[in-house]
N, C-alpha and C. Protein backbone atom coordinates (compact mmCIF):
# COMPACT_ATOMS: atom_id res chain seq x y z
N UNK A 1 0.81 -1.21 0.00
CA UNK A 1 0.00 0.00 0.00
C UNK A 1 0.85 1.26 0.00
N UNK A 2 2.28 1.45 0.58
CA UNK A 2 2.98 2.44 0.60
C UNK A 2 3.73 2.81 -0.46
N UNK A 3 3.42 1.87 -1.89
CA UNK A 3 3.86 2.12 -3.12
C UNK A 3 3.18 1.98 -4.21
N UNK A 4 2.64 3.18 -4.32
CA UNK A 4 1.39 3.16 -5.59
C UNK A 4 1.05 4.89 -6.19
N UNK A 5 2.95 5.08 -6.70
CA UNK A 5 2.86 6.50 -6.93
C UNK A 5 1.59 6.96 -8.25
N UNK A 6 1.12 6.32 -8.75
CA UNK A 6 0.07 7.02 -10.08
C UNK A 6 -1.61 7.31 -9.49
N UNK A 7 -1.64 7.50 -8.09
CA UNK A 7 -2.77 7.63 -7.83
C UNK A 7 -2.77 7.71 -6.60
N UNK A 8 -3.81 8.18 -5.59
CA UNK A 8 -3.95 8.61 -4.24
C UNK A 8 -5.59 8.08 -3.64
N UNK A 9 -5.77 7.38 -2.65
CA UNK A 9 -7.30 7.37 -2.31
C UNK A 9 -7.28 8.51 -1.53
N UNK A 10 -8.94 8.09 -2.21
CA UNK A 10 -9.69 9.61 -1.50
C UNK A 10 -9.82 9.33 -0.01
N UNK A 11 -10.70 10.47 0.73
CA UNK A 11 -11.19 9.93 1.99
C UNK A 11 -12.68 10.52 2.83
N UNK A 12 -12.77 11.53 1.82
CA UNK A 12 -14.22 11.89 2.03
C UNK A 12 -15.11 11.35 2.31
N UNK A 13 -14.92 10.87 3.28
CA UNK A 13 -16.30 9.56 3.84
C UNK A 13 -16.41 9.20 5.37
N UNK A 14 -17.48 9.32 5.41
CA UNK A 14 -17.38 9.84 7.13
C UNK A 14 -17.24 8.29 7.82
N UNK A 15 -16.88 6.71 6.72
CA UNK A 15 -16.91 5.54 7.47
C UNK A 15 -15.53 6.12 8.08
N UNK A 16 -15.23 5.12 9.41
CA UNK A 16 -14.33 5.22 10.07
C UNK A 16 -12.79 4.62 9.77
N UNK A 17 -13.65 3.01 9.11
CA UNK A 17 -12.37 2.73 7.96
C UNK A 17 -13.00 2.18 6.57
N UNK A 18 -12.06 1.59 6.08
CA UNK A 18 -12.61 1.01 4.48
C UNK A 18 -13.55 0.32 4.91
N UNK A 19 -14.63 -0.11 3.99
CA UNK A 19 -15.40 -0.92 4.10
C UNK A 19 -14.75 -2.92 3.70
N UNK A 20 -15.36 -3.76 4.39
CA UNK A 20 -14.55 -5.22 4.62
C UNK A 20 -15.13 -5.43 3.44
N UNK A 21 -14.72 -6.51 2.60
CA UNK A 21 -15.01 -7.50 1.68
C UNK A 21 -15.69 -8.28 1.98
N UNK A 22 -16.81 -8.40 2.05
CA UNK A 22 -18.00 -9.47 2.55
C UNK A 22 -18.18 -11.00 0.88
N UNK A 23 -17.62 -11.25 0.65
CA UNK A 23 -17.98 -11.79 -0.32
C UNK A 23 -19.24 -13.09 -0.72
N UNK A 24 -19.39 -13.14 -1.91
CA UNK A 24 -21.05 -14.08 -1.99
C UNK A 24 -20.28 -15.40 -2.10
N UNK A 25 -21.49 -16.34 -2.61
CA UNK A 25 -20.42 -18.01 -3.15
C UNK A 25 -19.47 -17.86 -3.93
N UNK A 26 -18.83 -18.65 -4.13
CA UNK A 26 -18.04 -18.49 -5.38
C UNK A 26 -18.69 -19.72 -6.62
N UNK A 27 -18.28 -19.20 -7.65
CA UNK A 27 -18.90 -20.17 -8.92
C UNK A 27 -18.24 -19.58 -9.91
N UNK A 28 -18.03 -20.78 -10.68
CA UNK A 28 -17.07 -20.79 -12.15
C UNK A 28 -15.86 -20.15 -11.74
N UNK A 29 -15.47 -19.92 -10.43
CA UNK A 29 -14.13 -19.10 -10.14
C UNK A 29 -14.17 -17.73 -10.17
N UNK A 30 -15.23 -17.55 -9.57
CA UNK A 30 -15.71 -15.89 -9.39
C UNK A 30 -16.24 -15.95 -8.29
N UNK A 31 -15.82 -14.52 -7.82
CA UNK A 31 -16.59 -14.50 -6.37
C UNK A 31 -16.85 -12.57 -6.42
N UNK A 32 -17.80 -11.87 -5.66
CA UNK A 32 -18.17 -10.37 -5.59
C UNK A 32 -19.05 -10.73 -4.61
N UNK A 33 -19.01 -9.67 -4.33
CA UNK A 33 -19.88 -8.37 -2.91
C UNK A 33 -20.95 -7.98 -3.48
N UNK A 34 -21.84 -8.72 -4.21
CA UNK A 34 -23.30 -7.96 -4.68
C UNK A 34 -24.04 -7.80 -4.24
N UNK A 35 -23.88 -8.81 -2.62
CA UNK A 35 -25.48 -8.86 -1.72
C UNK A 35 -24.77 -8.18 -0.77
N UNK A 36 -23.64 -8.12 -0.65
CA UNK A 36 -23.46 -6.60 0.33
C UNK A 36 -21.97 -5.88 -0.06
N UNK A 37 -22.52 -4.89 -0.99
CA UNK A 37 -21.74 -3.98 -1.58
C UNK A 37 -20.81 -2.98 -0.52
N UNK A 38 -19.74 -2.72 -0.79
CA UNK A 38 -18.91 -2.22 -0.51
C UNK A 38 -19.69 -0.48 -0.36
N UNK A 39 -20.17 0.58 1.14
CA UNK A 39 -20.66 1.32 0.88
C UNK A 39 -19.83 2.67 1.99
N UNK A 40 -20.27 3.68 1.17
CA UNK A 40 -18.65 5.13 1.36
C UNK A 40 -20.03 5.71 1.52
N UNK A 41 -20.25 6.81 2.59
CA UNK A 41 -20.96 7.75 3.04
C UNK A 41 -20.46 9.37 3.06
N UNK A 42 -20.47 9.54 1.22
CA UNK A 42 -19.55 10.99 1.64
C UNK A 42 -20.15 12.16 2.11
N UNK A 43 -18.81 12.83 2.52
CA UNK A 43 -18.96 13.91 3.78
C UNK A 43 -18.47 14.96 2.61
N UNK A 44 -17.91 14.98 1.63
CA UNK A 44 -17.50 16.04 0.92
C UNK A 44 -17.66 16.13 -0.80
N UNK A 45 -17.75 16.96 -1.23
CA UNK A 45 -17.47 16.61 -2.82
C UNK A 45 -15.89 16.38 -3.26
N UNK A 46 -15.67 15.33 -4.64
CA UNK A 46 -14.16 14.90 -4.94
C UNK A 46 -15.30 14.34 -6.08
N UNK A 47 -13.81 13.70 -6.74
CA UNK A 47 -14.33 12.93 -8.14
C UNK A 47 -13.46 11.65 -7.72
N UNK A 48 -14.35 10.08 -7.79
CA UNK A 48 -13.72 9.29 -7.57
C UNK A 48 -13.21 8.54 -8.84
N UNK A 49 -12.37 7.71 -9.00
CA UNK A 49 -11.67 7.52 -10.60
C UNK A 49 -11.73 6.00 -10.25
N UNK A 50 -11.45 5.51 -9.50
CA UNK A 50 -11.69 4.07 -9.18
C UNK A 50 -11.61 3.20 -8.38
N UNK A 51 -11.28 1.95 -7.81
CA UNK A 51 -11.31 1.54 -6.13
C UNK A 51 -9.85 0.36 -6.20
N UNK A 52 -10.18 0.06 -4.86
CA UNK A 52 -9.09 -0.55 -4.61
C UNK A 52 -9.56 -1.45 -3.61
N UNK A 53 -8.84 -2.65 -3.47
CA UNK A 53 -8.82 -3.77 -1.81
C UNK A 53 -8.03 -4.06 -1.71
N UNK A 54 -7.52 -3.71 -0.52
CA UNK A 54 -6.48 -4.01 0.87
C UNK A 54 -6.70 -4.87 1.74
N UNK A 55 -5.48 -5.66 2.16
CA UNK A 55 -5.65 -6.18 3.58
C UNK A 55 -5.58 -5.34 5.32
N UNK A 56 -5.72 -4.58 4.71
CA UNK A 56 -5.84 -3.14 5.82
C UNK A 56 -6.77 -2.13 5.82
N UNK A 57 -7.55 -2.45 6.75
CA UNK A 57 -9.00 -1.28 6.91
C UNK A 57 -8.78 0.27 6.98
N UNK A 58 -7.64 -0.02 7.37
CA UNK A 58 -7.33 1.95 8.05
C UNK A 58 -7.69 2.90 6.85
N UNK A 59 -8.33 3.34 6.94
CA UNK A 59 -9.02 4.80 5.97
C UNK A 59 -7.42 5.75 5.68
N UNK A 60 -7.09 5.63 4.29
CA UNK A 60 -5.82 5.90 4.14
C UNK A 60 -4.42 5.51 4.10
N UNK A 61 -4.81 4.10 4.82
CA UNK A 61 -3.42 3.67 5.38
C UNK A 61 -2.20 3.14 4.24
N UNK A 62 -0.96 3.11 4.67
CA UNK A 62 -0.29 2.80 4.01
C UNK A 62 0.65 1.66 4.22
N UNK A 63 -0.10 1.00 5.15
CA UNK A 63 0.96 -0.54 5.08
C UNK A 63 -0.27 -1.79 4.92
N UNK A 64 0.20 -2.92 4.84
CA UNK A 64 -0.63 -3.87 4.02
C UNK A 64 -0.37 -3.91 3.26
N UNK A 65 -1.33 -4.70 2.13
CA UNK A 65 -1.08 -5.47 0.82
C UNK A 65 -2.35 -5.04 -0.19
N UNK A 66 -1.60 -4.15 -1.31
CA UNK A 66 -2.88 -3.74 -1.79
C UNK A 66 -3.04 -5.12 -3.11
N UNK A 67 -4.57 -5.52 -2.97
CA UNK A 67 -4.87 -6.65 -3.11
C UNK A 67 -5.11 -6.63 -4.60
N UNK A 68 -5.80 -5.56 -5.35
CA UNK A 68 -5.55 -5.41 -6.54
C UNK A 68 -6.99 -3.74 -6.68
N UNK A 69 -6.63 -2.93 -7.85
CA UNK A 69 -7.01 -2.06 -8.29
C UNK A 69 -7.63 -1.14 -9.33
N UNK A 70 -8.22 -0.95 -9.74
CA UNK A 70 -8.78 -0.83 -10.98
C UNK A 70 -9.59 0.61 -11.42
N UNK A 71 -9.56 1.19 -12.73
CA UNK A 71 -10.30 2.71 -12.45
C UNK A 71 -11.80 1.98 -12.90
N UNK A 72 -12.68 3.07 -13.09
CA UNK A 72 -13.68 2.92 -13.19
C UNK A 72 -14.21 2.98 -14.69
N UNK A 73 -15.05 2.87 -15.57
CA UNK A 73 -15.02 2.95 -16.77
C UNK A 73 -15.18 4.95 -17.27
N UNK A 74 -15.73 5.35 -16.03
CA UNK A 74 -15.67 6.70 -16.37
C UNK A 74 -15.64 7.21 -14.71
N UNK A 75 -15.27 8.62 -14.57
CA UNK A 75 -14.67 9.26 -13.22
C UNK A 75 -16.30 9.60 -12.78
N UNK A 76 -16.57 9.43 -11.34
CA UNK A 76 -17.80 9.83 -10.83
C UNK A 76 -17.48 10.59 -9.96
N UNK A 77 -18.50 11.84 -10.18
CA UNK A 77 -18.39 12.66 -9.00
C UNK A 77 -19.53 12.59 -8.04
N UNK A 78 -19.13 12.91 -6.95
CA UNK A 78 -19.88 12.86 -5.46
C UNK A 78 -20.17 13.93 -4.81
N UNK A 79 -21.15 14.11 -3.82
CA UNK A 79 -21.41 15.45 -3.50
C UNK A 79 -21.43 14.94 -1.85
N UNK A 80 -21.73 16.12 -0.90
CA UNK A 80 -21.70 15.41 0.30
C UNK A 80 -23.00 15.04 0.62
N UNK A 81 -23.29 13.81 1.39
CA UNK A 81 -24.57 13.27 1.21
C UNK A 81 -24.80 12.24 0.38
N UNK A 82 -24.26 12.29 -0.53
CA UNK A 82 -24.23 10.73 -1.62
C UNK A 82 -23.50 9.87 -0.86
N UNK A 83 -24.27 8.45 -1.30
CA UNK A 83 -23.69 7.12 -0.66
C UNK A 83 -22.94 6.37 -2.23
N UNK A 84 -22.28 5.94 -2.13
CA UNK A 84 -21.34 5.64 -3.40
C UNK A 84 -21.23 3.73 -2.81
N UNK A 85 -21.81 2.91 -3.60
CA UNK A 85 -21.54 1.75 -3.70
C UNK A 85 -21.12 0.92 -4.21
N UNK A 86 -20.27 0.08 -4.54
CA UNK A 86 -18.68 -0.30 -4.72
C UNK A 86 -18.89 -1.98 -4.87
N UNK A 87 -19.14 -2.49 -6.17
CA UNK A 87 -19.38 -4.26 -6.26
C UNK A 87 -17.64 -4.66 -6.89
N UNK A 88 -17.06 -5.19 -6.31
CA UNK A 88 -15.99 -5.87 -6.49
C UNK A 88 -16.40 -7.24 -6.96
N UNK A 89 -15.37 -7.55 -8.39
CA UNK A 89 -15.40 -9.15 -8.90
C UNK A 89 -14.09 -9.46 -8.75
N UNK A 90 -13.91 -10.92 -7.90
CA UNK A 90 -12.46 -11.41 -8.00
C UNK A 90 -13.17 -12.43 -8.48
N UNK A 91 -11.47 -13.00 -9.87
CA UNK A 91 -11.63 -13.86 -10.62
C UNK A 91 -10.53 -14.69 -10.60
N UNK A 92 -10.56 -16.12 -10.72
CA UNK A 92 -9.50 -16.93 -10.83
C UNK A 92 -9.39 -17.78 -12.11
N UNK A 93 -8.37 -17.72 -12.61
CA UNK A 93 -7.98 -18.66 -13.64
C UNK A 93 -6.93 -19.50 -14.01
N UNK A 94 -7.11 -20.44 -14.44
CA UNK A 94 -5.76 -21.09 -14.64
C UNK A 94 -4.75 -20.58 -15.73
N UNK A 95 -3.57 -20.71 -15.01
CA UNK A 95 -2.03 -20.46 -16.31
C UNK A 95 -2.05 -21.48 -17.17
């Protein structure tokens, strides 16, 4: 997490830390958070560009293992008062 110079998380969000990875079954080697989405309660306006999962909750933090990252297909902006909800797909495949 303490090396990921092309980008910065935001933190405009009044959760206390990241939200956990709750994940559903897995099938065909897929697994996501659809029945309980990943959810940010912002406190400010920013433009978010895309997300990330860590093995570290700390809102900001910079040690842990960032688990993998991705932008979004287009940048969303937020206002304060918007709830911003966040479906993560992890996928496995064979080499």
């Amino acid at each position: 997490m303490a090396s990921h110079p092309s980008w910065a998380e935001i933190t405009p969000y009044s959760n206390a830390a990241r939200p956990t990875f709750t994940p559903g079954t897995i099938a065909d080697g897929s697994v996501n958070n659809s029945d309980s989405r990943a959810t940010f309660n912002v406190n400010a306006a920013t433009t978010v560009y895309g997300g990330l999962m860590a093995d570290d909750s700390t809102k900001a933090g910079t040690t842990g293992t960032l688990l993998g990252a991705s932008d979004f297909a287009s940048a969303r902006a937020v206002e304060s008062g918007d709830t911003l909800y966040v479906t993560i797909t992890c996928s496995i495949t064979a080499a």
